[in-house]
C-alpha atoms as a PDB file:
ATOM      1  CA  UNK A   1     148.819  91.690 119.083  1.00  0.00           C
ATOM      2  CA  UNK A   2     147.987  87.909 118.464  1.00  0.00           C
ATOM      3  CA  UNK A   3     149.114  85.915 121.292  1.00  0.00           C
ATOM      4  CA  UNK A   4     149.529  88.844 123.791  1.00  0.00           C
ATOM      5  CA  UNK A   5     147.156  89.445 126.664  1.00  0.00           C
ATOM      6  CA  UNK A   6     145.937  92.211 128.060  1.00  0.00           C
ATOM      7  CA  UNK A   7     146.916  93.363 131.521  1.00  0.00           C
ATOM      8  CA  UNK A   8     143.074  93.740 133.655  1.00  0.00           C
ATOM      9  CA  UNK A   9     143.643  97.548 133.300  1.00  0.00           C
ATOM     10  CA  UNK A  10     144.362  97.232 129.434  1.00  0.00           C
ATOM     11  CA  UNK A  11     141.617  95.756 128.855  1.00  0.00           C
ATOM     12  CA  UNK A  12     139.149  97.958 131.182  1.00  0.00           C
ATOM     13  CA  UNK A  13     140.350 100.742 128.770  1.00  0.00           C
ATOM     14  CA  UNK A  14     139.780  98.991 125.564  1.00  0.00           C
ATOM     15  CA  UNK A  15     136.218  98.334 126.754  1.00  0.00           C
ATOM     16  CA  UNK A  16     135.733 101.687 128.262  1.00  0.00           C
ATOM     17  CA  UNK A  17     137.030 102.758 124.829  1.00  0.00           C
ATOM     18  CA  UNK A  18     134.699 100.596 122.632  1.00  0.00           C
ATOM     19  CA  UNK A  19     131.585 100.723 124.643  1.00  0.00           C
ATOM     20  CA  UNK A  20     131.839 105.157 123.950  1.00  0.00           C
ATOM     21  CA  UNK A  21     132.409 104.268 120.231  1.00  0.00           C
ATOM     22  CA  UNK A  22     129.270 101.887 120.145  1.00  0.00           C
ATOM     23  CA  UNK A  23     127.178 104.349 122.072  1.00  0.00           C
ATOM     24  CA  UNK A  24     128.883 107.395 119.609  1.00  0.00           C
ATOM     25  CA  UNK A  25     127.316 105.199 116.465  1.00  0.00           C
ATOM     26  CA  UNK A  26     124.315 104.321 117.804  1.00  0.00           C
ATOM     27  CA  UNK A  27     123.158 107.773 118.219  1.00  0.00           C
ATOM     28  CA  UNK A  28     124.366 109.271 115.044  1.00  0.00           C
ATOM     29  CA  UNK A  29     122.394 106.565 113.802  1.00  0.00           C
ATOM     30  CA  UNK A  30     119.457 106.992 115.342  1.00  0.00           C
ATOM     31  CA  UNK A  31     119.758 110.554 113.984  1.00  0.00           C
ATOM     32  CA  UNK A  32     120.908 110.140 110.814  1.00  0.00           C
ATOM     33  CA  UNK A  33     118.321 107.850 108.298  1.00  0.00           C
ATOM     34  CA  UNK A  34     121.249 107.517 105.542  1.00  0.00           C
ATOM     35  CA  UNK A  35     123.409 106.206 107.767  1.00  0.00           C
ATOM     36  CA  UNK A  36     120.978 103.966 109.582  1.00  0.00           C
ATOM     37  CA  UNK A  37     119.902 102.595 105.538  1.00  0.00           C
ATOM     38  CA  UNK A  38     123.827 102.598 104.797  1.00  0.00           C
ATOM     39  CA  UNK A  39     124.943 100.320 108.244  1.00  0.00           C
ATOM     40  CA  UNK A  40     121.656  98.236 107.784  1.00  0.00           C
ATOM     41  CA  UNK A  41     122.922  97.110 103.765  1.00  0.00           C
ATOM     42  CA  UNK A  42     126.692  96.529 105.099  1.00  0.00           C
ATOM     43  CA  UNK A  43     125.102  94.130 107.293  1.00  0.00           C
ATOM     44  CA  UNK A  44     123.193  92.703 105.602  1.00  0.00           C
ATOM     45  CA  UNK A  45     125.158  92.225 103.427  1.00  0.00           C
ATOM     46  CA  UNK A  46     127.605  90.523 105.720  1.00  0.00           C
ATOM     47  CA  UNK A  47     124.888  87.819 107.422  1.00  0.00           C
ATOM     48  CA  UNK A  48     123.666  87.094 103.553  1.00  0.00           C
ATOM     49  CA  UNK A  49     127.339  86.954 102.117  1.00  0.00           C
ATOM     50  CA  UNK A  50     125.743  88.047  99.060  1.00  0.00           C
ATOM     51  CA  UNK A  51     124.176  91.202  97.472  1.00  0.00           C
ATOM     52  CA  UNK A  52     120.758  92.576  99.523  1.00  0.00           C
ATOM     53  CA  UNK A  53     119.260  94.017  95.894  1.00  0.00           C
ATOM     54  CA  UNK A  54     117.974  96.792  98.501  1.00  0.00           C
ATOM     55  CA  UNK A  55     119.621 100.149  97.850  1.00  0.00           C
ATOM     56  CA  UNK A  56     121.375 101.214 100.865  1.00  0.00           C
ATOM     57  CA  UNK A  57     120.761 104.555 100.293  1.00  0.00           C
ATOM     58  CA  UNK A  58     119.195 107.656  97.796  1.00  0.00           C
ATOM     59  CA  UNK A  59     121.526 108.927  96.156  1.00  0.00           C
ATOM     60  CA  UNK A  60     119.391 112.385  95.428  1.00  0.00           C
ATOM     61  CA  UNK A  61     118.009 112.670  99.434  1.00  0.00           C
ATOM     62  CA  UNK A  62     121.621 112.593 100.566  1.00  0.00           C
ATOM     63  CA  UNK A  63     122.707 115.144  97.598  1.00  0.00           C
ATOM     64  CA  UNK A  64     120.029 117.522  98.713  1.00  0.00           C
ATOM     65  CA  UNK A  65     121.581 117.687 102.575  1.00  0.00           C
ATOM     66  CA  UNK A  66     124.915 117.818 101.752  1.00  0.00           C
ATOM     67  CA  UNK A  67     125.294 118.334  97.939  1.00  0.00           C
ATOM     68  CA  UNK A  68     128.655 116.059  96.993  1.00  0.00           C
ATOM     69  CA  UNK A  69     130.663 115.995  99.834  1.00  0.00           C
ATOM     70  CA  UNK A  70     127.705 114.682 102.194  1.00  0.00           C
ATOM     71  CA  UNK A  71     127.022 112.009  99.122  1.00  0.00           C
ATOM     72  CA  UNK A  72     130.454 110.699  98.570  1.00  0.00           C
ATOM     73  CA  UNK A  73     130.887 110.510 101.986  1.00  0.00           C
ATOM     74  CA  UNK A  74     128.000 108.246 102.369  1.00  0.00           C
ATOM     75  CA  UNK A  75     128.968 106.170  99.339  1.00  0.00           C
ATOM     76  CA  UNK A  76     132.539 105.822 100.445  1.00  0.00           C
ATOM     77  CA  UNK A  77     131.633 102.322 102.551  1.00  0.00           C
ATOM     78  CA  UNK A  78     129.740 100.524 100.406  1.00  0.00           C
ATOM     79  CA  UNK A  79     131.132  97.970  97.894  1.00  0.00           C
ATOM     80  CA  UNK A  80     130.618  97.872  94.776  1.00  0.00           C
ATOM     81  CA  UNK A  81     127.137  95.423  94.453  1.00  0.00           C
ATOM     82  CA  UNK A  82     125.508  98.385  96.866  1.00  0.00           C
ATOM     83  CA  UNK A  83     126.838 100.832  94.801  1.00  0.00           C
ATOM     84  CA  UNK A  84     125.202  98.995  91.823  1.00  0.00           C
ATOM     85  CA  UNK A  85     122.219  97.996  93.360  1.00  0.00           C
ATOM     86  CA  UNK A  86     121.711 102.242  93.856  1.00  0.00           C
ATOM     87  CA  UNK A  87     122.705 102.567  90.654  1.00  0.00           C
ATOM     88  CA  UNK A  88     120.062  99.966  89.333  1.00  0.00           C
ATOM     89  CA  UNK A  89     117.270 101.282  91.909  1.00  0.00           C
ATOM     90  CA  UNK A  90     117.506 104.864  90.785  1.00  0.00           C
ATOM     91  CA  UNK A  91     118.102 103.726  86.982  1.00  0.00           C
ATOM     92  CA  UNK A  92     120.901 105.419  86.623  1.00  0.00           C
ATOM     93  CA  UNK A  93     123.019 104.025  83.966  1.00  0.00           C
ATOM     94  CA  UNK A  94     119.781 102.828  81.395  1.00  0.00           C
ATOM     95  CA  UNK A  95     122.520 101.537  79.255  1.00  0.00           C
ATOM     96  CA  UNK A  96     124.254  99.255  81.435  1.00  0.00           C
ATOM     97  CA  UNK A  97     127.866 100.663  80.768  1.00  0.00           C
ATOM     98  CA  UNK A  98     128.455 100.646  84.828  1.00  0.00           C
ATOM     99  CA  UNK A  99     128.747  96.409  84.480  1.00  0.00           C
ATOM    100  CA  UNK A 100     132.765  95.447  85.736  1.00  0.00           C
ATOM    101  CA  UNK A 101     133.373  98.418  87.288  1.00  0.00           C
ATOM    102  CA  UNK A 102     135.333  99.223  90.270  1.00  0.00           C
ATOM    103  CA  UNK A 103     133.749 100.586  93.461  1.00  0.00           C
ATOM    104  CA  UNK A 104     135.469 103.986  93.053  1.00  0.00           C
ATOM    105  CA  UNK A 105     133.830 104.755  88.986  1.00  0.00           C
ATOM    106  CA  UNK A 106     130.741 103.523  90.358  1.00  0.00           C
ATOM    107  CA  UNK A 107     130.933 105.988  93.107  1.00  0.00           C
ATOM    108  CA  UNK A 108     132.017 109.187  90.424  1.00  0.00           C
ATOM    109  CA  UNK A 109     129.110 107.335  88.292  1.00  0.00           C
ATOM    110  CA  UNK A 110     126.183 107.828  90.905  1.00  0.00           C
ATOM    111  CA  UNK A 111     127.953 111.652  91.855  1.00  0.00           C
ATOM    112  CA  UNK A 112     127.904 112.583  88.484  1.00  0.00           C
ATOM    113  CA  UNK A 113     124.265 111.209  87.635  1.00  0.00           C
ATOM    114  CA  UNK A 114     122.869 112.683  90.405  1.00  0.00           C
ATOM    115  CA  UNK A 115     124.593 116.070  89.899  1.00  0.00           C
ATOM    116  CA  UNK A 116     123.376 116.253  86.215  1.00  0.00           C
ATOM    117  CA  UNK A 117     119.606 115.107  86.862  1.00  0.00           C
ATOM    118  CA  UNK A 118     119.312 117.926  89.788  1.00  0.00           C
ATOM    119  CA  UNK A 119     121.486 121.007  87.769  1.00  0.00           C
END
């Protein structure tokens, strides 16, 4: 779409459009405490353009609403220093074998800590 405009009704509808997707987010946020933690690490994140140290989530609060579905789901957008900094906050991986690892292992890592420290 780079060098195209947008006729005035085109873009009407792409702001009608994006102003009910902000409003959509902003209430499930305002519901939902994981997500708000989760959003609130991405960007910081983002302004900091480096690691917050501040877990964006708990790992075992989310488990206990939604058991592994609910908690990969809320893992799936972080990257992997959030994903390590929850790993690091909630100590689990005591022997540091999570170091180099992509964001998908870290995610199975935190799923399967947290399902064998609540079974």
């Amino acid at each position: 779409m780079a060098g195209k405009s947008l006729s005035a009704k085109e873009l009407e509808e792409l702001l009608g459009n994006l102003r009910g997707v902000f409003e959509a987010v902003l209430t499930e946020t305002s519901r939902n405490p994981a997500l708000a933690c989760a959003l609130s690490a991405a960007l910081d994140g983002a302004r900091k353009g480096s690691r917050a140290g501040k877990p964006a989530l708990d790992p075992f609060a989310v488990y206990e609403q939604g058991w592994e579905v609910m908690l990969r789901s809320r893992l799936a957008p972080l990257n992997a220093d959030q994903l390590a900094d929850i790993i690091r906050a909630h100590k689990l991986d005591p022997k540091g074998r999570t170091r180099d690892r992509s964001s998908e292992k870290l995610r199975d890592w935190i799923v399967d800590a947290v399902e064998r420290s609540t079974s």
